[in-house]
PDB file of N, CA and C in Angstrom:
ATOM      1  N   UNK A   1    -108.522 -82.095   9.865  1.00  0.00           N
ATOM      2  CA  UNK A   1    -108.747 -81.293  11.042  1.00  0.00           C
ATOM      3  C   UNK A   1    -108.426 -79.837  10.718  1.00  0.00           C
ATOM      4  N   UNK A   2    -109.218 -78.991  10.743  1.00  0.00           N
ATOM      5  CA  UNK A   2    -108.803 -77.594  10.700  1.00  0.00           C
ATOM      6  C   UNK A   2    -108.902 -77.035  12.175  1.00  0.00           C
ATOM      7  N   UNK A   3    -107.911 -75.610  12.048  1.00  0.00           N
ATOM      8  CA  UNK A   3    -107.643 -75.593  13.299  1.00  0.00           C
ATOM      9  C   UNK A   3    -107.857 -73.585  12.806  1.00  0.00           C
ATOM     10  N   UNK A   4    -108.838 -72.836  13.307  1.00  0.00           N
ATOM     11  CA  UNK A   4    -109.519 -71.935  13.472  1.00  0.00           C
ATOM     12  C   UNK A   4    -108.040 -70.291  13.367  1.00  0.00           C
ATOM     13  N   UNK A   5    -107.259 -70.728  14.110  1.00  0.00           N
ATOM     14  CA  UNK A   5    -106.776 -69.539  14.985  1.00  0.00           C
ATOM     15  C   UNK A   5    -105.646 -69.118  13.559  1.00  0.00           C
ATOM     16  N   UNK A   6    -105.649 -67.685  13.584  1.00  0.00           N
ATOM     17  CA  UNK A   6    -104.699 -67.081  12.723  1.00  0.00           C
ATOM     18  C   UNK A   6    -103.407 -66.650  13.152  1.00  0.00           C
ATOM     19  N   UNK A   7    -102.494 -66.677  12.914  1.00  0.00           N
ATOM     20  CA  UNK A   7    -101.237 -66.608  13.465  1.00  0.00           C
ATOM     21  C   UNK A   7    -100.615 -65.128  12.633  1.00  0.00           C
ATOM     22  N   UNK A   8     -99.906 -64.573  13.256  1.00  0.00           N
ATOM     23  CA  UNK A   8     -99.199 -63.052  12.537  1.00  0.00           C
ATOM     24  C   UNK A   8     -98.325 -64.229  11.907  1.00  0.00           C
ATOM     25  N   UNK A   9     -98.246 -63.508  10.639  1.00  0.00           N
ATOM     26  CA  UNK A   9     -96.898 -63.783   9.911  1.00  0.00           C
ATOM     27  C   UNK A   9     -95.755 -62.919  11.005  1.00  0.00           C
ATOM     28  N   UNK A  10     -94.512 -64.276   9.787  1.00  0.00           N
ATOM     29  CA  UNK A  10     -93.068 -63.455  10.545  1.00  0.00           C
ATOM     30  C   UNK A  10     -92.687 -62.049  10.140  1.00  0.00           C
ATOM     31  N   UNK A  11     -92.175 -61.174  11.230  1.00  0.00           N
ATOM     32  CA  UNK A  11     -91.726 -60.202  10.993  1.00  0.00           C
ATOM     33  C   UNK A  11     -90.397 -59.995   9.506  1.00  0.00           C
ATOM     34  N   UNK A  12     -90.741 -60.591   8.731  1.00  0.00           N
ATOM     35  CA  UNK A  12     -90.407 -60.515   7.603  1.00  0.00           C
ATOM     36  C   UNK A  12     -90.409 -60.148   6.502  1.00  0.00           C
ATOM     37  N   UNK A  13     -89.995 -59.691   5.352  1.00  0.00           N
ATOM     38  CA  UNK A  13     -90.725 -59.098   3.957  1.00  0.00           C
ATOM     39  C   UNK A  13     -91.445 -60.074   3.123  1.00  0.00           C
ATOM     40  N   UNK A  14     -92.514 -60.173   2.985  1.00  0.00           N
ATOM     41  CA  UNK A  14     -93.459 -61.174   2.147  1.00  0.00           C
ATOM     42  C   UNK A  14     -94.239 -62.106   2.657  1.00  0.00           C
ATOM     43  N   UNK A  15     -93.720 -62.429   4.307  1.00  0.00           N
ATOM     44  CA  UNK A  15     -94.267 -63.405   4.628  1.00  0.00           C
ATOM     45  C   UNK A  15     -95.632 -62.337   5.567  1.00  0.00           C
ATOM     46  N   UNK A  16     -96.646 -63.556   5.612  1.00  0.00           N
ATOM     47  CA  UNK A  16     -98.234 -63.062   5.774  1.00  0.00           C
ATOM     48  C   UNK A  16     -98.960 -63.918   6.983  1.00  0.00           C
ATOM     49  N   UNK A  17     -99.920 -63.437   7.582  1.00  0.00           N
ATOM     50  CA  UNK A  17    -100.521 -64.164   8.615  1.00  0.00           C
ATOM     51  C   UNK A  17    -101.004 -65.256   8.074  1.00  0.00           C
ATOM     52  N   UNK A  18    -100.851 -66.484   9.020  1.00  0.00           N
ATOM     53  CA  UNK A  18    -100.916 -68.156   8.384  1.00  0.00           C
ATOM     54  C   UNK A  18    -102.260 -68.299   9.315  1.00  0.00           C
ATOM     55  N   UNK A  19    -102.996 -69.412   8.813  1.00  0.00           N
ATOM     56  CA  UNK A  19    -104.317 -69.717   9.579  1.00  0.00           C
ATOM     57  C   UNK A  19    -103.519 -71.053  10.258  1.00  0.00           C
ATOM     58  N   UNK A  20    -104.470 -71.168  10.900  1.00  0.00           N
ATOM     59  CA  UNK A  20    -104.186 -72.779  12.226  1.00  0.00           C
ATOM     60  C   UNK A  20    -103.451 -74.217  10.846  1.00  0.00           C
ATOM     61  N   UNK A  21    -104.829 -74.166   9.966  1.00  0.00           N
ATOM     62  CA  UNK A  21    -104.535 -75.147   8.941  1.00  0.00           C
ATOM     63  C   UNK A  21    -103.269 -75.541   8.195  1.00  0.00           C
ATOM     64  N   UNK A  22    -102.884 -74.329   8.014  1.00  0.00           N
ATOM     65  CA  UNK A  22    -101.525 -73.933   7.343  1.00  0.00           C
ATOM     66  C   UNK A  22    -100.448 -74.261   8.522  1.00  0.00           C
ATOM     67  N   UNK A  23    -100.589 -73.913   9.520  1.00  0.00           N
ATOM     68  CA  UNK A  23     -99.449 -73.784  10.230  1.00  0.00           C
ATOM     69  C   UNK A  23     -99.235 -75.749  10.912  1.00  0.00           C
ATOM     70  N   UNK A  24    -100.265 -76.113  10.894  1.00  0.00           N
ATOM     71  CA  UNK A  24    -100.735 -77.579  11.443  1.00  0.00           C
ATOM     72  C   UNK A  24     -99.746 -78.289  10.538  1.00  0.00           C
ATOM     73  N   UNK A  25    -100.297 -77.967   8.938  1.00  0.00           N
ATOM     74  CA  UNK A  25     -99.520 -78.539   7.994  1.00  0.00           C
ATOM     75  C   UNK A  25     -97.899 -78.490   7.641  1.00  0.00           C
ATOM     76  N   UNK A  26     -97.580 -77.715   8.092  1.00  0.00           N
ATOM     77  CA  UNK A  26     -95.946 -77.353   8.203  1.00  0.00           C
ATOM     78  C   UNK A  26     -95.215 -78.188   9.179  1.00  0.00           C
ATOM     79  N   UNK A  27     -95.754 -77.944  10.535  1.00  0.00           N
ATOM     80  CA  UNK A  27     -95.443 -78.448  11.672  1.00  0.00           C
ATOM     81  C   UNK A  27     -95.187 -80.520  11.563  1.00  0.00           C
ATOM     82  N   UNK A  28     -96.464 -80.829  10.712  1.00  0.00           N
ATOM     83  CA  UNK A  28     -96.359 -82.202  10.673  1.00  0.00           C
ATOM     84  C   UNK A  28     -95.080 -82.149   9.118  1.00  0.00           C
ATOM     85  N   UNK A  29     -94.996 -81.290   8.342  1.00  0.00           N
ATOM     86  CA  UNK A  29     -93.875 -82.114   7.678  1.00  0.00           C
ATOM     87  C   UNK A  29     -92.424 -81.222   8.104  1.00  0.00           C
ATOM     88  N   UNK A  30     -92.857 -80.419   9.298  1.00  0.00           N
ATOM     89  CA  UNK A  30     -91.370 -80.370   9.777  1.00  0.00           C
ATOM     90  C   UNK A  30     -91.190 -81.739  10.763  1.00  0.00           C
ATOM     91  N   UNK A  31     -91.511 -82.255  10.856  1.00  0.00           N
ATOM     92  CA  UNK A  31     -91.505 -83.433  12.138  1.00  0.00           C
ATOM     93  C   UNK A  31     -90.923 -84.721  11.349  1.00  0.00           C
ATOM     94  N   UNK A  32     -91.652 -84.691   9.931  1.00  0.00           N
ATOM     95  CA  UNK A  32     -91.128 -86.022   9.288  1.00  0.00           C
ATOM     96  C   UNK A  32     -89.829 -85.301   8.625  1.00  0.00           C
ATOM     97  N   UNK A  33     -89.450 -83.976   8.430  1.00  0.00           N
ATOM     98  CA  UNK A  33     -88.156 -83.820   7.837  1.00  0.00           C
ATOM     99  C   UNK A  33     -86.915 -84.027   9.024  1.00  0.00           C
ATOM    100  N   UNK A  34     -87.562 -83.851  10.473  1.00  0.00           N
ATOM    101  CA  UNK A  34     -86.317 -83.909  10.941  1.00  0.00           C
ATOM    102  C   UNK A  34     -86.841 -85.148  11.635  1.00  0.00           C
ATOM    103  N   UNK A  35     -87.387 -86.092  11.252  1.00  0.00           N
ATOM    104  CA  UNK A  35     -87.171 -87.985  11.262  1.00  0.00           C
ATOM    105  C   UNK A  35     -86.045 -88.560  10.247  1.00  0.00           C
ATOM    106  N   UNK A  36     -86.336 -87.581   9.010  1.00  0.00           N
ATOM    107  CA  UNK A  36     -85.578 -87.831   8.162  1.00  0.00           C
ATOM    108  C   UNK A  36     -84.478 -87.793   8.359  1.00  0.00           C
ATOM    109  N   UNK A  37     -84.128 -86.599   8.685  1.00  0.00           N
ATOM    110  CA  UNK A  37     -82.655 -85.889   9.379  1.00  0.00           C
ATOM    111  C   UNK A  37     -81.696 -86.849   9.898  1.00  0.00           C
ATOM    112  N   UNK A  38     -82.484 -86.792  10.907  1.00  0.00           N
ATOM    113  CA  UNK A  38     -82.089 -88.045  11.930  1.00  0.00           C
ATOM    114  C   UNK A  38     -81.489 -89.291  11.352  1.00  0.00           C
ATOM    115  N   UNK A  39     -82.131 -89.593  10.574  1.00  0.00           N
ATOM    116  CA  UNK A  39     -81.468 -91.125  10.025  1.00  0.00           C
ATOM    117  C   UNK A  39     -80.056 -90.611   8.858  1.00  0.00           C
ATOM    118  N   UNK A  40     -80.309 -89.746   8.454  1.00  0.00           N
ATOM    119  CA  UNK A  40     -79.104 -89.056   7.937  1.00  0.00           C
ATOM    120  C   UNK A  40     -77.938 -88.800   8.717  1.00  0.00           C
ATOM    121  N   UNK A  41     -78.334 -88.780   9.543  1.00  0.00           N
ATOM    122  CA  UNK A  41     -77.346 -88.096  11.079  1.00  0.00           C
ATOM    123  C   UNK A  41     -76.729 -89.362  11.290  1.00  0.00           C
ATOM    124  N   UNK A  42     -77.420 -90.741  11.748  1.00  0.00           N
ATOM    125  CA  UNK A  42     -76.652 -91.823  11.789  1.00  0.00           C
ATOM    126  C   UNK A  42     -75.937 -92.545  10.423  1.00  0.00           C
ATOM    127  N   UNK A  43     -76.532 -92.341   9.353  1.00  0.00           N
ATOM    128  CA  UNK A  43     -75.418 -92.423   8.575  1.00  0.00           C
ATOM    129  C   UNK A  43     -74.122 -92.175   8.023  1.00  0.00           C
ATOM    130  N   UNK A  44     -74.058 -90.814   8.448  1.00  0.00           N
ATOM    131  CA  UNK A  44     -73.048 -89.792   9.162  1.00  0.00           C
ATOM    132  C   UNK A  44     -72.126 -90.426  10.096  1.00  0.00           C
ATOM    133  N   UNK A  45     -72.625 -90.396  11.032  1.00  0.00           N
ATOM    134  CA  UNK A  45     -71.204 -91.284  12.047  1.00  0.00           C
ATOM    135  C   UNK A  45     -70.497 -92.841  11.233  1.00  0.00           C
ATOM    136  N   UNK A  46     -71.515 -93.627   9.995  1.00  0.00           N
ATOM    137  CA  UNK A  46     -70.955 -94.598   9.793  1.00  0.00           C
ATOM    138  C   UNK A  46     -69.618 -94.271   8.830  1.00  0.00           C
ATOM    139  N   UNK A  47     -68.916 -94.845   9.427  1.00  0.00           N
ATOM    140  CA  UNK A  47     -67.248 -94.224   8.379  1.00  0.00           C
ATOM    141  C   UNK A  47     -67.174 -94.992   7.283  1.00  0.00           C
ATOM    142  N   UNK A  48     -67.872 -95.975   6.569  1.00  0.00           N
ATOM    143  CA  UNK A  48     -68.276 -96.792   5.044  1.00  0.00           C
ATOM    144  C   UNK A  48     -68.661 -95.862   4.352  1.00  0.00           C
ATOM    145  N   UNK A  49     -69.635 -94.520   4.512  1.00  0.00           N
ATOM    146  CA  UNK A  49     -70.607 -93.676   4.013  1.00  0.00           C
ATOM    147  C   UNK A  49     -69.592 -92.792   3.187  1.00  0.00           C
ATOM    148  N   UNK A  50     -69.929 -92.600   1.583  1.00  0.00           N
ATOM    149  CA  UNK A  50     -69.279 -91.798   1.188  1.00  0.00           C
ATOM    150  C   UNK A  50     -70.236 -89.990   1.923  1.00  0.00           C
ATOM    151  N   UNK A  51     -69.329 -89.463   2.237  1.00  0.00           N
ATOM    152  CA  UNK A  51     -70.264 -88.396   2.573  1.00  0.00           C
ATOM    153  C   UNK A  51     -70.384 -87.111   2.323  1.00  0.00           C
ATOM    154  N   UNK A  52     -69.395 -87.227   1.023  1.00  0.00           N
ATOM    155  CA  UNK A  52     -69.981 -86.439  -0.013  1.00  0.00           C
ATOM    156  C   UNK A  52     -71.387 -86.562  -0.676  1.00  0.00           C
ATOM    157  N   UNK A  53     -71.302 -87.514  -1.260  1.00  0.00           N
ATOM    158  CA  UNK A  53     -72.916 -87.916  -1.348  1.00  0.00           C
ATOM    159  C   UNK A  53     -73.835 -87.912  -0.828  1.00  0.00           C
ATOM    160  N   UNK A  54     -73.852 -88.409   0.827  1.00  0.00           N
ATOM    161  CA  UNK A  54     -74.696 -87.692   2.028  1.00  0.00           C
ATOM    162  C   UNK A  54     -74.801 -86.302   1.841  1.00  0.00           C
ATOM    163  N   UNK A  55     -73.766 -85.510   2.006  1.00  0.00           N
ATOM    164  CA  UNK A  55     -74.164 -84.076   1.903  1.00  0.00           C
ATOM    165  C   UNK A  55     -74.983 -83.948   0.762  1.00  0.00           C
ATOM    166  N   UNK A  56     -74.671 -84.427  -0.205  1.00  0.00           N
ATOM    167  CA  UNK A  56     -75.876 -84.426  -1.610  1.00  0.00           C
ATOM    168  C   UNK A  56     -77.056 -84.153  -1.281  1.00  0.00           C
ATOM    169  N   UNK A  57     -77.600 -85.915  -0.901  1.00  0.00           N
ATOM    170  CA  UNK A  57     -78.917 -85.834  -0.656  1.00  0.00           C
ATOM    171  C   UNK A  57     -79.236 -85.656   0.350  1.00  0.00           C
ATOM    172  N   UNK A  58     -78.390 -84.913   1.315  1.00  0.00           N
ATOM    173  CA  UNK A  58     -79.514 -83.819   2.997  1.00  0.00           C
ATOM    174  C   UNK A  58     -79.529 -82.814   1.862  1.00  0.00           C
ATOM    175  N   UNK A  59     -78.551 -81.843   1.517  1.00  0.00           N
ATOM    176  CA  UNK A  59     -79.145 -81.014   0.874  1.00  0.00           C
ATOM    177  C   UNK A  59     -80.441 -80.738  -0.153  1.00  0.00           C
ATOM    178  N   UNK A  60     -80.375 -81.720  -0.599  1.00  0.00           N
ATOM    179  CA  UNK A  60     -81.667 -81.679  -1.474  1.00  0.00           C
ATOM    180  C   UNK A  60     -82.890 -82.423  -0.544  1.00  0.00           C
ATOM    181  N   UNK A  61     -82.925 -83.156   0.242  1.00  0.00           N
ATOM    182  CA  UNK A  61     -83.876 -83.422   0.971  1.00  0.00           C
ATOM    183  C   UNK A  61     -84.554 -82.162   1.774  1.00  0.00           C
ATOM    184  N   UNK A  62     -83.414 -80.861   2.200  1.00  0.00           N
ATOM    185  CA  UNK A  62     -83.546 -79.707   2.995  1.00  0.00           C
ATOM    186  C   UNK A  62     -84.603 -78.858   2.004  1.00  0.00           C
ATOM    187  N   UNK A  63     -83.851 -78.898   1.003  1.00  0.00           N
ATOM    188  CA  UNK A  63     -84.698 -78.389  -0.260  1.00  0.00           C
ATOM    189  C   UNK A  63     -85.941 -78.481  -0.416  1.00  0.00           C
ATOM    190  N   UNK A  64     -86.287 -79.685  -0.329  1.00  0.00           N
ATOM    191  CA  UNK A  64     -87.731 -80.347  -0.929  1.00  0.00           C
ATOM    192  C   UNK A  64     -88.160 -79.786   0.297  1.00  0.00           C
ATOM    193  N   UNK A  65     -88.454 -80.357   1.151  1.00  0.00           N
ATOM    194  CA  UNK A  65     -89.141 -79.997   2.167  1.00  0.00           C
ATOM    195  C   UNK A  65     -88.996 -78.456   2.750  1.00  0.00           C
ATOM    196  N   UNK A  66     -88.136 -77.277   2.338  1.00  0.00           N
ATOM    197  CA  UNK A  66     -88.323 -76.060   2.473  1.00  0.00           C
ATOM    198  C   UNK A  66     -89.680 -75.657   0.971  1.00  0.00           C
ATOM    199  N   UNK A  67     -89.254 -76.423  -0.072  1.00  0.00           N
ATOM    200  CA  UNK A  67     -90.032 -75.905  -1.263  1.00  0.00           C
ATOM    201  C   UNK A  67     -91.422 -76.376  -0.538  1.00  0.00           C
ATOM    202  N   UNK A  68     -91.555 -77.460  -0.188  1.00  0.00           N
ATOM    203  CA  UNK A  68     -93.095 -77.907   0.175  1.00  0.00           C
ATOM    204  C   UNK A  68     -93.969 -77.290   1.253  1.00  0.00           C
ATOM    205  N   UNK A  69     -92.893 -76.790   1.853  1.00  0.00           N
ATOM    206  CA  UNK A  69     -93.483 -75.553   3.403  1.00  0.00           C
ATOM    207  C   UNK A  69     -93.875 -74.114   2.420  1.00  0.00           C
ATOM    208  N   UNK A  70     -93.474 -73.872   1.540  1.00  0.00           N
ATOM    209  CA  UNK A  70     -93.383 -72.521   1.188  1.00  0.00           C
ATOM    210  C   UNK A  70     -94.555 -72.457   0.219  1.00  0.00           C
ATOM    211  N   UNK A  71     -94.829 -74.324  -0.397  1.00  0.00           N
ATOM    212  CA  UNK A  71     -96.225 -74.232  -1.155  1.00  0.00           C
ATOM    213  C   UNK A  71     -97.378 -74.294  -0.198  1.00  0.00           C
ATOM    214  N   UNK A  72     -96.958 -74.329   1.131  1.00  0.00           N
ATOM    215  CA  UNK A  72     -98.154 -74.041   1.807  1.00  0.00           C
ATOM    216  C   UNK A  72     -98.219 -72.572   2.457  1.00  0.00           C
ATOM    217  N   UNK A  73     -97.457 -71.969   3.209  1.00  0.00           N
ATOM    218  CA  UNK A  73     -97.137 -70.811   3.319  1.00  0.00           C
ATOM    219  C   UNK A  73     -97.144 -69.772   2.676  1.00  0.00           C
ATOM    220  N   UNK A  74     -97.257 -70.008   1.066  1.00  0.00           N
ATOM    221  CA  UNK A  74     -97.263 -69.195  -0.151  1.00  0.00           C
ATOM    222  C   UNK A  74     -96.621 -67.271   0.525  1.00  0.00           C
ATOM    223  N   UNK A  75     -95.423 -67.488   0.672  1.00  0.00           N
ATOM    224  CA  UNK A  75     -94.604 -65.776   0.961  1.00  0.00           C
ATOM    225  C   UNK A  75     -94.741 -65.488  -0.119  1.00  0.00           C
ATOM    226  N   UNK A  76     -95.178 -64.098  -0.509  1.00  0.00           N
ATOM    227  CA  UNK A  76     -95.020 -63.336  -1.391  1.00  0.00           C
ATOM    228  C   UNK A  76     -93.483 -62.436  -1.296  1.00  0.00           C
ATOM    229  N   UNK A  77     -93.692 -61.600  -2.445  1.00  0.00           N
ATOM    230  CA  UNK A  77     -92.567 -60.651  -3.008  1.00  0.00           C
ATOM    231  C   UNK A  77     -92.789 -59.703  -2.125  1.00  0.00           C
ATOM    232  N   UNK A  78     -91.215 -59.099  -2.093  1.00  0.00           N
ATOM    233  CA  UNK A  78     -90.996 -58.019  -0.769  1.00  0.00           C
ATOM    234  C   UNK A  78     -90.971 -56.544  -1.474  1.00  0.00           C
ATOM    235  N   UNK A  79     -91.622 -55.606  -0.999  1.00  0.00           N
ATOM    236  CA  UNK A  79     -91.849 -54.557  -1.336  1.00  0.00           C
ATOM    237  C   UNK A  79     -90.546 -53.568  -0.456  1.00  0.00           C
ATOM    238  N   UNK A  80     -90.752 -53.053  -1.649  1.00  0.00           N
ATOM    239  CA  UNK A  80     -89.135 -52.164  -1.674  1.00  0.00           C
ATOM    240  C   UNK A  80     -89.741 -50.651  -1.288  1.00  0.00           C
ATOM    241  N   UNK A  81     -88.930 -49.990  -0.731  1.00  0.00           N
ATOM    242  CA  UNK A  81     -89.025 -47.871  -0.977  1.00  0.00           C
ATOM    243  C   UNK A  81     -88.893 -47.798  -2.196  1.00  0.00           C
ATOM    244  N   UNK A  82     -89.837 -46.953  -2.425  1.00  0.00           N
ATOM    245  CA  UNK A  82     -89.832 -46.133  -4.016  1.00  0.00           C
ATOM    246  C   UNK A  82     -91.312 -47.622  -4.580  1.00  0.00           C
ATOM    247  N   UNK A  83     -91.371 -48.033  -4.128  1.00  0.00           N
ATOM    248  CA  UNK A  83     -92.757 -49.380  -4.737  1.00  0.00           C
ATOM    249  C   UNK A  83     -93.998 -48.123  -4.795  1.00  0.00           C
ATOM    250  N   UNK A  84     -94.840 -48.463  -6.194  1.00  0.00           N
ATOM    251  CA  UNK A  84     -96.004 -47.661  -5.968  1.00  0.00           C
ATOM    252  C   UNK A  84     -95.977 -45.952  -6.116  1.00  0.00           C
ATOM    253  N   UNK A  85     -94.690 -45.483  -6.597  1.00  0.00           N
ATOM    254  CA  UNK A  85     -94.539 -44.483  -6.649  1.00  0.00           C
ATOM    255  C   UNK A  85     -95.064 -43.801  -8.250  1.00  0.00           C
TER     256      UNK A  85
END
């Protein structure tokens, strides 16, 4: 499904206006990261859970799924004063 409409990028350095497609695609794997979450979250309250190790793998689960938003989002490099001079 593509979805037409262009969105302003965030008022940010690097980041760029996203099309519908792009933004569609984020949205559905922000939804399965915080399904994910979630079940992390109840493992959390179980007091068996080492949770050091939990913190492990949310962190790297946070990871993956920030790296996989950003291969769709593709932000570029932030331009500095004095750039182009």
């Amino acid at each position: 499904m593509t979805i037409e409409k262009t969105h302003e990028g965030l008022p940010v350095a690097g980041y760029r206006p996203q099309d519908g497609t792009a933004v569609q695609k984020v949205n559905i794997n922000k939804e399965a990261e915080e399904r994910v979450l979630r079940i992390l979250d109840d493992l959390a309250a179980d007091p068996e859970i080492d949770k050091r190790w939990l913190a492990i793998g949310r962190t790297q689960i946070e990871q993956g799924f920030m790296a996989v938003n950003r291969a769709v989002f593709k932000p570029g490099r932030a331009v500095l004063p004095g750039d182009g001079d």
